[in-house]
Structures are given as structure tokens and as C-alpha cells.
Protein backbone atom coordinates (compact mmCIF):
# COMPACT_ATOMS: atom_id res chain seq x y z
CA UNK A 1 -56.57 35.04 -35.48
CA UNK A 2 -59.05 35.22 -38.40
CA UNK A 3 -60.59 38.36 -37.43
CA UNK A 4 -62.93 40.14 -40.39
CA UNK A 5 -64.08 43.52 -39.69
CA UNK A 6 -67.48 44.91 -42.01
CA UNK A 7 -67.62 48.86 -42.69
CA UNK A 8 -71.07 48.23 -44.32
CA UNK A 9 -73.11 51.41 -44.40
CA UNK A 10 -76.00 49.12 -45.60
CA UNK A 11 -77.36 47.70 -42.30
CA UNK A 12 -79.08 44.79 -44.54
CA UNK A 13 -76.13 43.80 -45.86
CA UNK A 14 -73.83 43.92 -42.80
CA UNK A 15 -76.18 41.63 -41.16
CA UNK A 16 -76.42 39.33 -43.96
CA UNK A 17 -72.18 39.29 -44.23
CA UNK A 18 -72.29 39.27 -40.79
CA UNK A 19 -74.20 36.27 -39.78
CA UNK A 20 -72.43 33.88 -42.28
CA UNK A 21 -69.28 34.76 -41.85
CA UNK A 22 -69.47 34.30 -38.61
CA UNK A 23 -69.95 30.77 -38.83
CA UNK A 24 -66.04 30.51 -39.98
CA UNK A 25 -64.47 33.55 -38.59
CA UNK A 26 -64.74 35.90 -35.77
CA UNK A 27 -66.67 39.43 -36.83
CA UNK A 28 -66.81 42.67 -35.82
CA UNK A 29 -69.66 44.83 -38.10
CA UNK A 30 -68.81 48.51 -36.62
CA UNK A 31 -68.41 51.77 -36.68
CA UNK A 32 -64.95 53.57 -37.93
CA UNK A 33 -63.74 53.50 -34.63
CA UNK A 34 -63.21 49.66 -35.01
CA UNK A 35 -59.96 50.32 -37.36
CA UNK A 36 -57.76 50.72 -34.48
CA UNK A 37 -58.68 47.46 -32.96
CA UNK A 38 -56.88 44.21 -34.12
CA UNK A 39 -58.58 42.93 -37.39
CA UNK A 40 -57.53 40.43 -40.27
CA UNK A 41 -59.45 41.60 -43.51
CA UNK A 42 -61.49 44.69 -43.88
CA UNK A 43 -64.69 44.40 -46.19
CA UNK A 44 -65.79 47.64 -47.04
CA UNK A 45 -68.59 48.84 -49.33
CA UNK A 46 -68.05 52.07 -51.79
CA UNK A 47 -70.06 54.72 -49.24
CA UNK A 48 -67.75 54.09 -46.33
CA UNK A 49 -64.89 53.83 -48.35
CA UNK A 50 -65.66 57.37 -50.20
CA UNK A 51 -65.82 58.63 -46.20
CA UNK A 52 -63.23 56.53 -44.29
CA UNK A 53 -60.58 56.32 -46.99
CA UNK A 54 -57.86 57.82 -45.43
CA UNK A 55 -58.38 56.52 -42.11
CA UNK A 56 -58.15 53.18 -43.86
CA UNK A 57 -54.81 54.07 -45.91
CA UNK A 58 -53.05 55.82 -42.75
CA UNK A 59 -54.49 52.03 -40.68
CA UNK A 60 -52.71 49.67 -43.82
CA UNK A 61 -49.47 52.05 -43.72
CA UNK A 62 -49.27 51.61 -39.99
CA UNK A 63 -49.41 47.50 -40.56
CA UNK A 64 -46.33 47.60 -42.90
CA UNK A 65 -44.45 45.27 -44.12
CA UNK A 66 -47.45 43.25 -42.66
CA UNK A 67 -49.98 42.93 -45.14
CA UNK A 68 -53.59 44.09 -44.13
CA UNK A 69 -56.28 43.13 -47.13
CA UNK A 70 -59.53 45.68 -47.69
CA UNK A 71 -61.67 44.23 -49.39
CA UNK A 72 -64.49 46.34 -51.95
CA UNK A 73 -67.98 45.50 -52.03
CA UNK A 74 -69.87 47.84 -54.60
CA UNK A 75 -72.68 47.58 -57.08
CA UNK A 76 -72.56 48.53 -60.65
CA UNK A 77 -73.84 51.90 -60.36
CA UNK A 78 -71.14 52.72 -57.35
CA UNK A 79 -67.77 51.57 -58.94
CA UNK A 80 -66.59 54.24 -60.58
CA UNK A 81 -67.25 56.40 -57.69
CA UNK A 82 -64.66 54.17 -55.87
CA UNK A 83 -62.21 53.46 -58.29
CA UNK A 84 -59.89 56.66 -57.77
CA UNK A 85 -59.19 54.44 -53.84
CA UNK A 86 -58.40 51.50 -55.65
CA UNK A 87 -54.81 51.63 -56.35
CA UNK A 88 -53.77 52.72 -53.09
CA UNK A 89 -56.35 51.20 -50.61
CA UNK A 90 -58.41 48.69 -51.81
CA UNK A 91 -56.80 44.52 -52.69
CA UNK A 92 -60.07 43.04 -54.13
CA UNK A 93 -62.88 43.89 -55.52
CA UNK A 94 -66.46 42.20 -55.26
CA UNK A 95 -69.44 43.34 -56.81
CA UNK A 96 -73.14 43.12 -55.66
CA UNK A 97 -75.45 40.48 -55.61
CA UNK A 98 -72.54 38.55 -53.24
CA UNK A 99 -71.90 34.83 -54.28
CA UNK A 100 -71.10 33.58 -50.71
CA UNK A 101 -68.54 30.91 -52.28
CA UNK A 102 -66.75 33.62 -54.15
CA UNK A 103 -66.31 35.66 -50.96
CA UNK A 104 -65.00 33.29 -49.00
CA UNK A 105 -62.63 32.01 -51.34
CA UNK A 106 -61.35 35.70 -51.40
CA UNK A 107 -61.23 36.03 -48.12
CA UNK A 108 -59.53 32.63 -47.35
CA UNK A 109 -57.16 33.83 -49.80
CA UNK A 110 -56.09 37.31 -48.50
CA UNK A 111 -55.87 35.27 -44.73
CA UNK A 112 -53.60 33.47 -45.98
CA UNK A 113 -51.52 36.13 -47.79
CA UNK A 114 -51.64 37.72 -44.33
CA UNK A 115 -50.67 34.83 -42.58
CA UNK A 116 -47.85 34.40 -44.87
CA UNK A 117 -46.64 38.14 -44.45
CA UNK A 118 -46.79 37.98 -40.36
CA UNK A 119 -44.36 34.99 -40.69
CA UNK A 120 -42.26 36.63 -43.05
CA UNK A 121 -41.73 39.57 -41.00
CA UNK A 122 -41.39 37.42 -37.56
CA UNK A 123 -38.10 35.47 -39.79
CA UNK A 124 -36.95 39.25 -40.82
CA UNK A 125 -36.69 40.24 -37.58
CA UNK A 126 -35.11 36.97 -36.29
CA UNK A 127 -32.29 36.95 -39.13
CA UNK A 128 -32.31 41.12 -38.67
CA UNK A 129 -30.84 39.62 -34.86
CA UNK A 130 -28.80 37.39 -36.17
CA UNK A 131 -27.21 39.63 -38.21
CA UNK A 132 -26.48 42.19 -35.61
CA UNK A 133 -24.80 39.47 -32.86
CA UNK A 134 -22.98 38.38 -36.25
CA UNK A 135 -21.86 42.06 -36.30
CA UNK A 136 -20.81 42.49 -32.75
CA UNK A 137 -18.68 39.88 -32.73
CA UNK A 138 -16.88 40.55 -36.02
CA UNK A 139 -16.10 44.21 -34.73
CA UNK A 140 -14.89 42.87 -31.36
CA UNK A 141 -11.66 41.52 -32.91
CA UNK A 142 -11.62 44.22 -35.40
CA UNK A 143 -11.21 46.51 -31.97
CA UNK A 144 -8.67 45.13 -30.34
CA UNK A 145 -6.34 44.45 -33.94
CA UNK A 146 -7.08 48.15 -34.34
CA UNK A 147 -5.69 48.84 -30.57
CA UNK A 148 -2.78 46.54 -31.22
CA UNK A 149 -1.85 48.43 -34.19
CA UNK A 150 -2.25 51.94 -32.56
CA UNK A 151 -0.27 50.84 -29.58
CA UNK A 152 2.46 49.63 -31.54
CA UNK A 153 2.64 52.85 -33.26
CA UNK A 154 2.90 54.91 -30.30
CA UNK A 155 5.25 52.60 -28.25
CA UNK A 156 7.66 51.59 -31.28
CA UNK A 157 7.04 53.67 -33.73
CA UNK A 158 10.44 55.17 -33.50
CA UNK A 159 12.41 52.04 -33.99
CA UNK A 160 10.05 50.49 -36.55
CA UNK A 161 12.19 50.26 -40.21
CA UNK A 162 10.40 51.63 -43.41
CA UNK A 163 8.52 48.37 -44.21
CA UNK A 164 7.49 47.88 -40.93
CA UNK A 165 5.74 51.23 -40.69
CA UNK A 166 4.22 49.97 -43.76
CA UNK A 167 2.57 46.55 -42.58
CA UNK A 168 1.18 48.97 -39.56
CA UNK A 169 -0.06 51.26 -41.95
CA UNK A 170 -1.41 48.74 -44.09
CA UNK A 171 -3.16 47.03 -41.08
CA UNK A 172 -5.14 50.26 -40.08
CA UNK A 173 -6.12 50.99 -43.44
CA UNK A 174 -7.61 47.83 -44.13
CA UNK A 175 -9.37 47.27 -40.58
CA UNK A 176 -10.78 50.65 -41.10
CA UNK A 177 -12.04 49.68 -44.15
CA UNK A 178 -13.53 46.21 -42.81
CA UNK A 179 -15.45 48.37 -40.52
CA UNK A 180 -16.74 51.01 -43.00
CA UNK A 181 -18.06 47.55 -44.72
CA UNK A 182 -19.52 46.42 -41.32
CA UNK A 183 -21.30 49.46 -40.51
CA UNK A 184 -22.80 49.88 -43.86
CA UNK A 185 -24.28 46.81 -44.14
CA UNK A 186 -25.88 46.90 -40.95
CA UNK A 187 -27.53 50.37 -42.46
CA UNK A 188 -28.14 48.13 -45.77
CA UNK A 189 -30.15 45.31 -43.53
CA UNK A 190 -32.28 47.99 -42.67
CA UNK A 191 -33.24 49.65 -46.05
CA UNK A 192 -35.52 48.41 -48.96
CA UNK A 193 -34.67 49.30 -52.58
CA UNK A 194 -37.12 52.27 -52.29
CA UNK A 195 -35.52 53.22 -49.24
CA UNK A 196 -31.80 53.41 -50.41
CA UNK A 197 -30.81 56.74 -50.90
CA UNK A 198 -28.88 57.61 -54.12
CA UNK A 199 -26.94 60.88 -54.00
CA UNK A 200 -24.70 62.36 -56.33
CA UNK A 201 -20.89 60.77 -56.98
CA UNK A 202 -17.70 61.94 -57.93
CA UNK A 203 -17.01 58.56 -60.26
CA UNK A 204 -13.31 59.95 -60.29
CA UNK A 205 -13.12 59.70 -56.32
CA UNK A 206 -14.58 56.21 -55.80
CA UNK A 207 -12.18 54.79 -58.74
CA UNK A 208 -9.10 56.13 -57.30
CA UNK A 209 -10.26 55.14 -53.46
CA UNK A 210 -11.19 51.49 -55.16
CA UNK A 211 -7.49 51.48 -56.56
CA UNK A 212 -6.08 52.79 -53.09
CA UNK A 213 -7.40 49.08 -51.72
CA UNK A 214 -6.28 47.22 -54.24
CA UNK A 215 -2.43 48.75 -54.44
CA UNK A 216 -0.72 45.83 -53.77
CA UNK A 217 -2.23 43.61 -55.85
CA UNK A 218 -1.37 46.31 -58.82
CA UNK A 219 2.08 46.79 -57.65
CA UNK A 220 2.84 42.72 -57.16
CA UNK A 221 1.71 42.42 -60.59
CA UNK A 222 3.24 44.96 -62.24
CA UNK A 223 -0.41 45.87 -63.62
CA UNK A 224 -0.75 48.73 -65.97
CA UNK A 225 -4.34 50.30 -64.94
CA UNK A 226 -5.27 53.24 -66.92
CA UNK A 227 -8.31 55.48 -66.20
CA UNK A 228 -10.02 57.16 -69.46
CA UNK A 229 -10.89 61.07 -67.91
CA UNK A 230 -12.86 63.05 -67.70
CA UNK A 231 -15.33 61.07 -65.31
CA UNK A 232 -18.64 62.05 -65.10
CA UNK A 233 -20.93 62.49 -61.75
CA UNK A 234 -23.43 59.62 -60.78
CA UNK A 235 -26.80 59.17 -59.24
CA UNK A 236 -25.42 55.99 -56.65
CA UNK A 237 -25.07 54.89 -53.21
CA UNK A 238 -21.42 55.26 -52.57
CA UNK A 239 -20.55 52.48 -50.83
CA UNK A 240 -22.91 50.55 -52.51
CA UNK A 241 -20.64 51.34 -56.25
CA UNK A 242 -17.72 50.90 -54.19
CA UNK A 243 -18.15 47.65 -53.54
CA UNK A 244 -19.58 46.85 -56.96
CA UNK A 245 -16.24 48.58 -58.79
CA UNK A 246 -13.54 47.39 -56.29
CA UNK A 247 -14.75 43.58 -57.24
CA UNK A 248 -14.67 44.20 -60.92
CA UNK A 249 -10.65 45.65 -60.67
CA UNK A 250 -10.14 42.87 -58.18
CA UNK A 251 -11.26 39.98 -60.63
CA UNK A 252 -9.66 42.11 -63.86
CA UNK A 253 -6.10 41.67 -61.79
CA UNK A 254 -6.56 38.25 -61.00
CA UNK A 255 -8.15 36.72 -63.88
CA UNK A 256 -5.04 36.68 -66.24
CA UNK A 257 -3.32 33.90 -67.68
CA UNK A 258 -0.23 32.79 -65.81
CA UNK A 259 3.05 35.16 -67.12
CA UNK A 260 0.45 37.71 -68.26
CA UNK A 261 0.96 41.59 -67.46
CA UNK A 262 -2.43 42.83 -66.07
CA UNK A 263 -3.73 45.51 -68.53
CA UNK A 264 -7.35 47.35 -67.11
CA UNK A 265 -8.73 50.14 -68.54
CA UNK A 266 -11.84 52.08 -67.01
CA UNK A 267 -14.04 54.17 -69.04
CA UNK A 268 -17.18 55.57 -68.96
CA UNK A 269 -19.83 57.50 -70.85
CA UNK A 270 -23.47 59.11 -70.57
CA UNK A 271 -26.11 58.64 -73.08
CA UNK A 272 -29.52 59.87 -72.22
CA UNK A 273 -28.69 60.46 -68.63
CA UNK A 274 -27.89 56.62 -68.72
CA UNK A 275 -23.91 56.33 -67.58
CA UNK A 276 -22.52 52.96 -68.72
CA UNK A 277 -18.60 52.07 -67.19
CA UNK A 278 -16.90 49.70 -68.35
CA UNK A 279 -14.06 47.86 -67.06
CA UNK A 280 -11.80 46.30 -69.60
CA UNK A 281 -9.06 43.88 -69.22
CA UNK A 282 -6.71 41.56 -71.29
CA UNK A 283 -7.36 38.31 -69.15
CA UNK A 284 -8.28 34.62 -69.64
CA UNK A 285 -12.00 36.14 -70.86
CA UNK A 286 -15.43 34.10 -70.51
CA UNK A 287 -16.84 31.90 -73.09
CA UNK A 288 -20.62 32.97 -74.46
CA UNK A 289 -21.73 29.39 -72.93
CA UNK A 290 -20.84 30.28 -69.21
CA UNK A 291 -21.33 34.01 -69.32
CA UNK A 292 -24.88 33.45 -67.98
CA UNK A 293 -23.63 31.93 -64.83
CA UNK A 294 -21.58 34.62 -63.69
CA UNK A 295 -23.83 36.37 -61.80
CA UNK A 296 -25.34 33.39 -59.93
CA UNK A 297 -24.22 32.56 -56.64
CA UNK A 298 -20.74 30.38 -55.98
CA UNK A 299 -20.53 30.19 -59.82
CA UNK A 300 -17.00 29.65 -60.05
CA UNK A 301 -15.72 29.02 -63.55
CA UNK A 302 -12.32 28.15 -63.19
CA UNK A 303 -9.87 26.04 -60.73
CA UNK A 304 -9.75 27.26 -56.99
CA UNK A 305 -5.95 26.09 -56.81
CA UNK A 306 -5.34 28.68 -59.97
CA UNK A 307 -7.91 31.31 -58.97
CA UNK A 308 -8.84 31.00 -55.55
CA UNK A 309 -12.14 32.41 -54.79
CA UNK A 310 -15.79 31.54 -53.52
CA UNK A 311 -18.03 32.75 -56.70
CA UNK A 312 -19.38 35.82 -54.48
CA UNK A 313 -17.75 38.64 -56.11
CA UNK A 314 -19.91 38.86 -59.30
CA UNK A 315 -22.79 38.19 -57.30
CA UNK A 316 -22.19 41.11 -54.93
CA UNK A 317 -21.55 43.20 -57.86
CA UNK A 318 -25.08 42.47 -59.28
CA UNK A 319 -26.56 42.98 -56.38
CA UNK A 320 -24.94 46.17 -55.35
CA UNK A 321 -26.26 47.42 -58.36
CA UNK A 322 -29.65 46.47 -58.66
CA UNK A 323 -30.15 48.12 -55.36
CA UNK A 324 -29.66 51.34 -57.03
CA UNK A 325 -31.60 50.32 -60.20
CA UNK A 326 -28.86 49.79 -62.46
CA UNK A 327 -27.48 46.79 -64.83
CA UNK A 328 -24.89 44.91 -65.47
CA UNK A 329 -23.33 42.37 -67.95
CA UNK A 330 -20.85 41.67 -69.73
CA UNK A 331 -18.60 41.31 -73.36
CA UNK A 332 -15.59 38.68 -73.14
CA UNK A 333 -13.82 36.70 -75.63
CA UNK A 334 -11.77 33.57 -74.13
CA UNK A 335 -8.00 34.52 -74.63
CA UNK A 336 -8.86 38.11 -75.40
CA UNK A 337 -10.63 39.86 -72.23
CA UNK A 338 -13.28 41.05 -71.02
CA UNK A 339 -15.02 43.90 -70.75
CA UNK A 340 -17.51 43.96 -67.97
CA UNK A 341 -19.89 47.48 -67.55
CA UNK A 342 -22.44 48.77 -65.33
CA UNK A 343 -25.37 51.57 -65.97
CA UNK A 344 -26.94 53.15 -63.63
């Protein structure tokens, strides 16, 4: 549908725009009432817009995330009366006398912009479906492990030995955890950057949880993990810096040369209510040639057999934390460590 609808207050003029635009698209020159029909582009001139401009903002809001274009016709003498709309209501701006070929190139223009955001929304809401089938039947198996586990418990939980309590404990823990992940990104799908809401954080709590999952790995390594206190509170999404942190310990564990003691360190520090931490290790290190490709998807730098791995974790960790308006990057020296730190 190419629909254009004309909130002329000039009757001249809306007959003019409406006649030859109708040769190419379908036109409805109206009243106000006409903004809660269907319409395509707006073209409004700088009277109606100093009367209708909320009616117009409140219509545009109520199209999001479709894009609806308004489009400003105004004379000389008019335009600074107008421009206090600009910024939130109006998309283009055409001043009078009207060069037919320049409006319809605009308009053609914004159509197609529209066009473009109706599809993009139509293949949001087909991969939001996706996603949430995808969900369904991960947490189906997560269910019945998690009834498995609970039944075990309670049937032979008595004559279970010390390590076997263990693996059962370990199973729960980690299946809860897969669902915490679940459930959180479904909430993610949903949310836009400006959306996302950042709360305060106890950067102290999230370490030690992020250490909790990653135990094992510590202990089978004999890794010495120190944690610089005090801590300070963050402005962060917690699951969000969860995720970012526990893949930065994971890869400062695993990235070490074979025979190698792991040796992390986690700091942090506030300068101008910016926090940067850091999370140091003593591993193989990065050289300054393939630092840039960290962060880019299934940028593996080293052998799978030695370092098995898809390239995601970096990745995640960048874009955990550009959701919350932060940075990251990082320092490394082949042979020496790295050092890899994240402000927000």
C-alpha cells in the first residue's frame, strides 16, 4: 500500500498535491481525524503541524518499530515556527514553491524506508518465534534431567557415597543455571539497548557466583585466582556482566601453556564514575596482529585439539557489554598474559 495522507490547511495547495500525487499513489487530503486510518507518509504543512503535533507524535509512537515518515511543507517565513517539532516529529523537510520531482523523490524514498521497516519487523517477529520453540524444547530436557536428579535424591540419597552426592549436586546446580541463562535471554530477545534496565551491582557478589561455576575447572588446575578488594558497586544488568565475567575467567583458565599453573587476578577501579575491571592472567597471551579479531565472531586463534572452543566467548563478552554501554579490549603480550578489562 502506498497510501499518502495531506494535512494541508491551504486548500490551494492540498488540491494541487492532491491531484498529482494521485496519479502514482492513493490520497487521502483530510481532516485530523484521518490519522487513525491506515496511511504510508504524512505531508504536513507548518499550521497543522503547530495544531496537530501531538496527535501526530502519539500516531508515529503507536507505529513503532514500524517506521511512519511526516513529511514538512513550509515557506520561508513559517520555518522557524516549526522547527521546535522537528526533532521529534517531523523526517523531511520541503520548502515552498514545491518542485514536483523533488517531492516525489522524497516520498519514493521514505516508502521505501517504510517498506523496508514493515519487513524488518515481519522477520523480527518470525525469528522472535523461532526463538521461543528453540526455547521450549531446550527446557523440556532440562525438566526431566532436573526430575531425574531430584528423584534420585529422594529415593537414594541415603546410600549415595560422598562423590556421588556430589555429581547430583553438581547436576542441579548447573541445570539451574542453564535455565537462569534460558529465561534471561528470552527477556533479552525482547528488550532494545534503551530498554535494558541497568541497576545497581554488588561486583563482589557476581565475581564470587562467576567463580562458584567455574570451581572445577580452578580446582583441576590447581589455579591460583586472587581477587584485589575492596570491589566497588556497578551500574549493570546482572546477568548480562555475569555472562560477560564468567567467559573472561573461563578463557584466563584455559588459555595457558601446557604444564602451566593458572595465575588470574581480578581488579578493579573507578575513575570519573567510569569503573574499569580487569582480568589478568599469566597465559599463552595474544599477539598485537590478532588482537583485533578477538571480538569477531568464530575467531578462534589457536588449535581446537589444544583449546577446544567455537570463537563465541569473546564475542558474547562484547556484546554483553555493549548492551549496557560499556567497552572492552584488551593488553596481552604472547608468553606473558593478558590482561583483558571492561568499563562500564
Amino acid at each position: 500500500m502506498n497510501r499518502i495522507l495531506l494535512l494541508l490547511e491551504n486548500k490551494k495547495n492540498r488540491d494541487l498535491l492532491a491531484a498529482w500525487l494521485s496519479m502514482r499513489y492513493e490520497v487521502v487530503a483530510a481532516t485530523e481525524h484521518a490519522l487513525e486510518q491506515p496511511f504510508d507518509v504524512c505531508i504536513v504543512d507548518g499550521p497543522t503541524l503547530d495544531r496537530l503535533w501531538q496527535q501526530i507524535q502519539a500516531r508515529k509512537q503507536r507505529e513503532q518499530p514500524v517506521f511512519l515518515p511526516v513529511v514538512l511543507i513550509t515557506s520561508l517565513s513559517t520555518v522557524d515556527m516549526v522547527t521546535r517539532y522537528l526533532w521529534q516529529t517531523i523526517d523531511e523537510l520541503i520548502r515552498l514553491p514545491i518542485e514536483k520531482v523533488e517531492l516525489q523523490a522524497r516520498v519514493e524514498v521514505l516508502l521505501r524506508a517504510r517498506r523496508l521497516s514493515v519487513e524488518l519487523k515481519l522477520r523480527n517477529e518470525d525469528l522472535e518465534s523461532f526463538f521461543h520453540a528453540l526455547t521450549h524444547d531446550l527446557r523440556s530436557p532440562l525438566r526431566a534431567i532436573m526430575g531425574f536428579a531430584e528423584a534420585l535424591v529422594e529415593d537414594e540419597g541415603a546410600r549415595l557415597s560422598e562423590p556421588g552426592k556430589h555429581y547430583v549436586e553438581t547436576i542441579q546446580r548447573v541445570n539451574r543455571q542453564m535455565q537462569e541463562l534460558i529465561e534471561a535471554l528470552i527477556g533479552f530477545a525482547r528488550l532494545g539497548r534503551e530498554d535494558l534496565p541497568l541497576q545497581s551491582v554488588e561486583l563482589q557478589a557476581v565475581i564470587e557466583s562467576c567463580l562458584r561455576d567455574v570451581q572445577e575447572d580452578i580446582q583441576a588446575k590447581q589455579a591460583q585466582v586472587s581477587i584485589k578488594s575492596p570491589l566497588p558497586v556497578v551500574r549493570a544488568q546482572p546477568v548480562l556482566l555475569k555472562m560477560a565475567l564468567s567467559n573472561l575467567l573461563s578463557n584466563a583458565l584455559k588459555f595457558v601453556a601446557r604444564g602451566v599453573r593458572p595465575e588470574v587476578t581480578i581488579c578493579a577501579a573507578v575513575v570519573q564514575e567510569v569503573c574499569r575491571i580487569q582480568v589478568q592472567d599469566n597465559g599463552i597471551g595474544i599477539d598485537l596482529e590478532n588482537q583485533p579479531h578477538l571480538f569477531t565472531p568464530f575467531g578462534q586463534l589457536h588449535g581446537a585439539e589444544e583449546y577446544p572452543g567455537i570463537g563465541l566467548g569473546l564475542v558474547t563478552v562484547r556484546k554483553a557489554i555493549e548492551m549496557m554501554g560499556g567497552r572492552v579490549g584488551v593488553v596481552s603480550v604472547p608468553g606473558e598474559g593478558s590482561s583483558f578489562w571492561i568499563e562500564l
